[in-house]
C-alpha atoms as a PDB file:
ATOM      1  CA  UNK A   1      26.834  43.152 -22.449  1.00  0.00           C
ATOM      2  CA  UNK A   2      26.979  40.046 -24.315  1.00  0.00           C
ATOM      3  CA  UNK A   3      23.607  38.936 -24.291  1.00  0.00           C
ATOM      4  CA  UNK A   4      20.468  39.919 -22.719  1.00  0.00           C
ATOM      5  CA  UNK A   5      20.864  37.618 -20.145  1.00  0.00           C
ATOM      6  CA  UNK A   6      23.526  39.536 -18.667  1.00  0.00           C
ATOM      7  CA  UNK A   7      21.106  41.862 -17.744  1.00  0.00           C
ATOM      8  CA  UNK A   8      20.450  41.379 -13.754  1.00  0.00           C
ATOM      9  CA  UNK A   9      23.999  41.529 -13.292  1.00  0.00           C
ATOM     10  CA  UNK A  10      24.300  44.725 -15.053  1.00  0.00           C
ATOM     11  CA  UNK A  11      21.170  46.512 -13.482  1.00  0.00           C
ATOM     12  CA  UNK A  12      22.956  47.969 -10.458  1.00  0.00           C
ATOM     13  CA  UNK A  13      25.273  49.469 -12.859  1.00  0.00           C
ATOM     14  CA  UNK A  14      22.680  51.046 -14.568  1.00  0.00           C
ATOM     15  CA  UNK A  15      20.789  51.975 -11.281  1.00  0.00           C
ATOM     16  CA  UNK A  16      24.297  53.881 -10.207  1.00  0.00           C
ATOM     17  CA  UNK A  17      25.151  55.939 -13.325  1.00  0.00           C
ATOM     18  CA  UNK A  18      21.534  56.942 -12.883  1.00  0.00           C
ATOM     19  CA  UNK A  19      21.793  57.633 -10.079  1.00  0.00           C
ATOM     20  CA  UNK A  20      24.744  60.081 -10.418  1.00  0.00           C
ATOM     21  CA  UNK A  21      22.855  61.384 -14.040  1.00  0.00           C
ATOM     22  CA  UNK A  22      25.458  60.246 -15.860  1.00  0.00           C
ATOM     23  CA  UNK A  23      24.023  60.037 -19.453  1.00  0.00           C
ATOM     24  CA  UNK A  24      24.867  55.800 -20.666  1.00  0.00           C
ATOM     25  CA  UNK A  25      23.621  53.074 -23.141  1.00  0.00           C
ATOM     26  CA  UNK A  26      23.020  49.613 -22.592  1.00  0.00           C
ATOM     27  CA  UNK A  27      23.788  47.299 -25.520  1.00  0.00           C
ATOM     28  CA  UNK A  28      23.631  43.849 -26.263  1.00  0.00           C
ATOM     29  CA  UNK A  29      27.086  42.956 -28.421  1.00  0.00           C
ATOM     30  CA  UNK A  30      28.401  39.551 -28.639  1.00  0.00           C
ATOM     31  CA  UNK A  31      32.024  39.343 -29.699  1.00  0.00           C
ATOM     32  CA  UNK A  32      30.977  36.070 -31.230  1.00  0.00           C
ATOM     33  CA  UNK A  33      27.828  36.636 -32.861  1.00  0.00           C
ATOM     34  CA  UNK A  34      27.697  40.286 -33.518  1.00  0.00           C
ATOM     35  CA  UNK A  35      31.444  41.520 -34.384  1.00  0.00           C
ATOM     36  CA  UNK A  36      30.753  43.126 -36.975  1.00  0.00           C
ATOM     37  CA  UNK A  37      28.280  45.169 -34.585  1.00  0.00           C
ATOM     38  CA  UNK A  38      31.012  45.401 -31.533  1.00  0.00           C
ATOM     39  CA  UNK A  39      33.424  46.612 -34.464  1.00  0.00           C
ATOM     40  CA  UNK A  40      30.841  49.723 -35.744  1.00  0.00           C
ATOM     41  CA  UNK A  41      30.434  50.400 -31.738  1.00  0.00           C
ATOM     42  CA  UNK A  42      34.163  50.037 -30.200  1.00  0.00           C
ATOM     43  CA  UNK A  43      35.244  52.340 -33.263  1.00  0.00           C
ATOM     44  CA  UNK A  44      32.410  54.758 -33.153  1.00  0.00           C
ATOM     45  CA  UNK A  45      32.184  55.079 -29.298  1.00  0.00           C
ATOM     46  CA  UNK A  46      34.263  57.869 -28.979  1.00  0.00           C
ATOM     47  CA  UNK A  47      32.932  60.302 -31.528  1.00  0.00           C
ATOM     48  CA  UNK A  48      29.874  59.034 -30.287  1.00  0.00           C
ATOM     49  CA  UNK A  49      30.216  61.324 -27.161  1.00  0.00           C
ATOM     50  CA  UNK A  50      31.296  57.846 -24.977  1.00  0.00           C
ATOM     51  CA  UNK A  51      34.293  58.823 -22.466  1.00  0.00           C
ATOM     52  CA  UNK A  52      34.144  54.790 -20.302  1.00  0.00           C
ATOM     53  CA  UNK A  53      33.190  51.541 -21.129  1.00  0.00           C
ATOM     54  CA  UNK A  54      32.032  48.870 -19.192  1.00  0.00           C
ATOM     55  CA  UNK A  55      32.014  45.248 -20.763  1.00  0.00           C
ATOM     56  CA  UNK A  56      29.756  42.108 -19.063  1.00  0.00           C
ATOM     57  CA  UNK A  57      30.224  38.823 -20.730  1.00  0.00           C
ATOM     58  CA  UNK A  58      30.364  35.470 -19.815  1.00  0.00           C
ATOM     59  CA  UNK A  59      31.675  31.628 -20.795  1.00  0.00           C
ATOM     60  CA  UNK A  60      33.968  33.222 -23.195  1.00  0.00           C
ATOM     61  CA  UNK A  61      34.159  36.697 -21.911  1.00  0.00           C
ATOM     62  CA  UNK A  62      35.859  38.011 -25.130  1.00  0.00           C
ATOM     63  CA  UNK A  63      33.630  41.382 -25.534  1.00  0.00           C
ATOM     64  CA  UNK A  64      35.816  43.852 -23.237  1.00  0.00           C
ATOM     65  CA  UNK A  65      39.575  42.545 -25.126  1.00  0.00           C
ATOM     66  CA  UNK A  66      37.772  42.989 -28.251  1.00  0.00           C
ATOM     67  CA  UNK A  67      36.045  46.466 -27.334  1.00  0.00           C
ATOM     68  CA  UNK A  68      39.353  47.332 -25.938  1.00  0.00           C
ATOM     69  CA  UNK A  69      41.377  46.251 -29.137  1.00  0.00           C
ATOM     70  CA  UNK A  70      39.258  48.704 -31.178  1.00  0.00           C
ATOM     71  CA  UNK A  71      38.967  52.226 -29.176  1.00  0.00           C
ATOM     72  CA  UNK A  72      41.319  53.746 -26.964  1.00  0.00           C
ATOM     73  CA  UNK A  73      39.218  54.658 -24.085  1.00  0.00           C
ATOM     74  CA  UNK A  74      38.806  52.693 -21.025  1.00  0.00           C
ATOM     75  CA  UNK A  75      37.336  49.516 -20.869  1.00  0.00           C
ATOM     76  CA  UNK A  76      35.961  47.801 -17.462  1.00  0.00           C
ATOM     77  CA  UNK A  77      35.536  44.559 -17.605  1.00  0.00           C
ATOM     78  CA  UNK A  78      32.601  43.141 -15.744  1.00  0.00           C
ATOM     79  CA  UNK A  79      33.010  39.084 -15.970  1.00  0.00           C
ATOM     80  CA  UNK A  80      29.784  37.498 -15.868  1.00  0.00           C
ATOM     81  CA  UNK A  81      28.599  34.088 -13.612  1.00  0.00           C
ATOM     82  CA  UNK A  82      27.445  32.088 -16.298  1.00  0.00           C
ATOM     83  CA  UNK A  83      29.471  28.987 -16.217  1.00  0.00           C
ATOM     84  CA  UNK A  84      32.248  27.513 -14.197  1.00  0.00           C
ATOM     85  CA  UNK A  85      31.268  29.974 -11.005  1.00  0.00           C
ATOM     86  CA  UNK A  86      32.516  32.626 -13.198  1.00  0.00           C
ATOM     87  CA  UNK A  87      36.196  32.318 -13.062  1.00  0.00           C
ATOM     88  CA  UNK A  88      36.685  31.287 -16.937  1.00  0.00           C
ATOM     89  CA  UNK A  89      34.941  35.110 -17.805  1.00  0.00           C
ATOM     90  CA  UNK A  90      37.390  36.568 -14.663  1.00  0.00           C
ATOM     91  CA  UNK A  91      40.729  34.771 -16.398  1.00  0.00           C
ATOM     92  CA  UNK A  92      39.311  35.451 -19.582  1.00  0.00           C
ATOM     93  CA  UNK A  93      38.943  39.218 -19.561  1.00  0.00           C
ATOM     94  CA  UNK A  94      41.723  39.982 -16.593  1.00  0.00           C
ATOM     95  CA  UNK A  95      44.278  37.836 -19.069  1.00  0.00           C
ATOM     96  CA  UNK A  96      44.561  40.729 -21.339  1.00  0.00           C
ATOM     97  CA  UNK A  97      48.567  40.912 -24.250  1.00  0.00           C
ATOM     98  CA  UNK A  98      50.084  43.683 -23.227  1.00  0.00           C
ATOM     99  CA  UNK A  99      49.188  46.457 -24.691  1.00  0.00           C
ATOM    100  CA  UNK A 100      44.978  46.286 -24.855  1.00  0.00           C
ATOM    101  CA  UNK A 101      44.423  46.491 -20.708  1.00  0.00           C
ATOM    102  CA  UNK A 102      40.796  46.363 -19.305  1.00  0.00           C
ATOM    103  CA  UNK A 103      40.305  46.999 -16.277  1.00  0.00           C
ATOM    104  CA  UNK A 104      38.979  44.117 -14.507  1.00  0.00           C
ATOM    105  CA  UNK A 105      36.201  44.273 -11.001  1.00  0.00           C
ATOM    106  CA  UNK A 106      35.273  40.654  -9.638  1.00  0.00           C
ATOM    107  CA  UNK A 107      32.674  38.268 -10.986  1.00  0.00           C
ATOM    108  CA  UNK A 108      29.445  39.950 -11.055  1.00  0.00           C
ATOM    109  CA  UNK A 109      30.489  43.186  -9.421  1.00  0.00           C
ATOM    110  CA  UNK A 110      28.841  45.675 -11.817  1.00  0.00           C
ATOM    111  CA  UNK A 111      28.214  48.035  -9.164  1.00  0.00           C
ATOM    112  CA  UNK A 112      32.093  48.566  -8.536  1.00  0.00           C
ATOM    113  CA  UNK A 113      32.175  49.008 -12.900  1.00  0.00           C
ATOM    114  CA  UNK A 114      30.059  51.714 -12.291  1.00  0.00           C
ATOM    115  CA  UNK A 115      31.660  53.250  -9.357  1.00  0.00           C
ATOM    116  CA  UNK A 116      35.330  52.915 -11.343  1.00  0.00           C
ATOM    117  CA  UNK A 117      33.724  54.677 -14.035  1.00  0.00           C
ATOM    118  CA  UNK A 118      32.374  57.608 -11.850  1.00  0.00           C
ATOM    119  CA  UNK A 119      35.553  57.789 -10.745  1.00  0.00           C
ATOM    120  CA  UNK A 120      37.546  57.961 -14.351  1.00  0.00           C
ATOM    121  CA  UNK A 121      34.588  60.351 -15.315  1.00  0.00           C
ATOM    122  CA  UNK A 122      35.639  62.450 -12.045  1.00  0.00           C
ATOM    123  CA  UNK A 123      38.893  63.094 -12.348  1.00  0.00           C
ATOM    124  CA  UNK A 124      38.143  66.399 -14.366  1.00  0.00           C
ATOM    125  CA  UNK A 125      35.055  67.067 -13.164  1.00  0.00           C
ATOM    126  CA  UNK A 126      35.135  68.562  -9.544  1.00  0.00           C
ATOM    127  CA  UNK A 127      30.898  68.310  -9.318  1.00  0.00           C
ATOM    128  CA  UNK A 128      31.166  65.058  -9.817  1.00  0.00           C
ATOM    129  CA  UNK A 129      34.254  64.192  -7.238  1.00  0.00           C
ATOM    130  CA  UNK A 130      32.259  65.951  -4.806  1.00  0.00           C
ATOM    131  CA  UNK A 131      29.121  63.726  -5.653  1.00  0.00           C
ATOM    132  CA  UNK A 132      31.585  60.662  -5.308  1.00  0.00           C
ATOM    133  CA  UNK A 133      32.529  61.769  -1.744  1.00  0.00           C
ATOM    134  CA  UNK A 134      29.440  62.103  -0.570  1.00  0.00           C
ATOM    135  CA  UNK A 135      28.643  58.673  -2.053  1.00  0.00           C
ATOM    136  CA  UNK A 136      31.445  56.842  -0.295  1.00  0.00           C
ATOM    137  CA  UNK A 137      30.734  58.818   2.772  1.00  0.00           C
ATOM    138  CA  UNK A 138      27.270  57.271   2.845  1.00  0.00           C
ATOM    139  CA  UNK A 139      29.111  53.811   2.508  1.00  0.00           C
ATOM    140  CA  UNK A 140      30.644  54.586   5.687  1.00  0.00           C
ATOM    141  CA  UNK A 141      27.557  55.725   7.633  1.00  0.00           C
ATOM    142  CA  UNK A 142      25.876  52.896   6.629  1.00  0.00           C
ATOM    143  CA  UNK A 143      28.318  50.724   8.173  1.00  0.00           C
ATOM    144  CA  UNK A 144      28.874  52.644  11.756  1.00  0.00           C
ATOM    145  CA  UNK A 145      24.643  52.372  12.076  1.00  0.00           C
ATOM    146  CA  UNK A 146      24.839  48.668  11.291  1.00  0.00           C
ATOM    147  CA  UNK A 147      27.619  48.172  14.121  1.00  0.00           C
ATOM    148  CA  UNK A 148      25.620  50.304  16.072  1.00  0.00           C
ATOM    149  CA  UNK A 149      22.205  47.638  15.692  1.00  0.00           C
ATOM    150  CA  UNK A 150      25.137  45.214  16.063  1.00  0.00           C
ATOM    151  CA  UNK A 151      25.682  46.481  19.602  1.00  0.00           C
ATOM    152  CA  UNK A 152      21.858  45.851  20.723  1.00  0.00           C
ATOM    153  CA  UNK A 153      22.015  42.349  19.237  1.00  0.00           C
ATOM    154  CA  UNK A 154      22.394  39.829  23.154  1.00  0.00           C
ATOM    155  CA  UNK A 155      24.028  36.530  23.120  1.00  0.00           C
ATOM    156  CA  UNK A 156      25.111  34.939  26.566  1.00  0.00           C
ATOM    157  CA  UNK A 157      28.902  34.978  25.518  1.00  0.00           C
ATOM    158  CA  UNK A 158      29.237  37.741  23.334  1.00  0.00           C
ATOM    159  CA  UNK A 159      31.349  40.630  24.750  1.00  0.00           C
ATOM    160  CA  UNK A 160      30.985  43.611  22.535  1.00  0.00           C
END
């Protein structure tokens, strides 16, 4: 993440990965402040045992373009509410030249970065896709027992 403020944001990211045990580091790298620091990590995160990344930043989202320029592995880009409702991190990192893509979930949706990158990390891991299921079938139940308290809920003109 860019800064340590981008912390909350990133915490149900980091609450999901654990979740699934899926080994991960959290890093503060500014593309500003620290390049020489995103450089040494975008460069080194493959031999380094790293397999996805996923990029917060705010304002001037430039960490997940930059991380992306540098390694070959996939980059999601997690753009950050910090100013402007979030949209100039969303334009910023979706925006990528061709050639240096990052995949791109919506402002302050680390908890879809995470589930993307259970889902890259999946593809050759059949443990892991059946873990996923299950996950996303709990998404499901958890959404037929709220219609269900739905159903008890009275109003005078309400007909379901």
């Amino acid at each position: 993440m860019g800064s340590t403020s981008d912390l909350p944001v990133m915490e149900k990211a980091a609450a999901l990965l654990n979740e699934f045990k899926i080994p991960f580091e959290i890093n503060a790298l500014s593309a500003h402040r620290t390049p020489r620091e995103v450089e040494q990590f975008a460069s080194n995160a493959q031999k380094n045992g790293i397999e996805v990344i996923i990029a917060a930043a705010g304002m001037a989202a430039h960490l997940p373009g930059v991380i992306a320029s540098m390694t070959s592995l996939p980059v999601i880009g997690v753009p950050v509410n910090a100013s402007l409702d979030g949209m100039d991190a969303l334009l910023a990192i979706v925006q990528m030249p061709p050639g240096i893509p990052v995949a791109t979930v919506g402002i302050n949706a680390s908890l879809n970065a995470a589930i993307l990158a259970v889902q890259i990390l999946a593809v050759g891991n059949p443990g892991l896709q059946e873990e996923l299921a299950g996950y996303k079938e709990n998404l499901k139940k958890k959404i037929v027992e709220a219609n269900e308290q739905l159903a008890k809920v009275k109003y005078e003109y309400k007909t379901n």
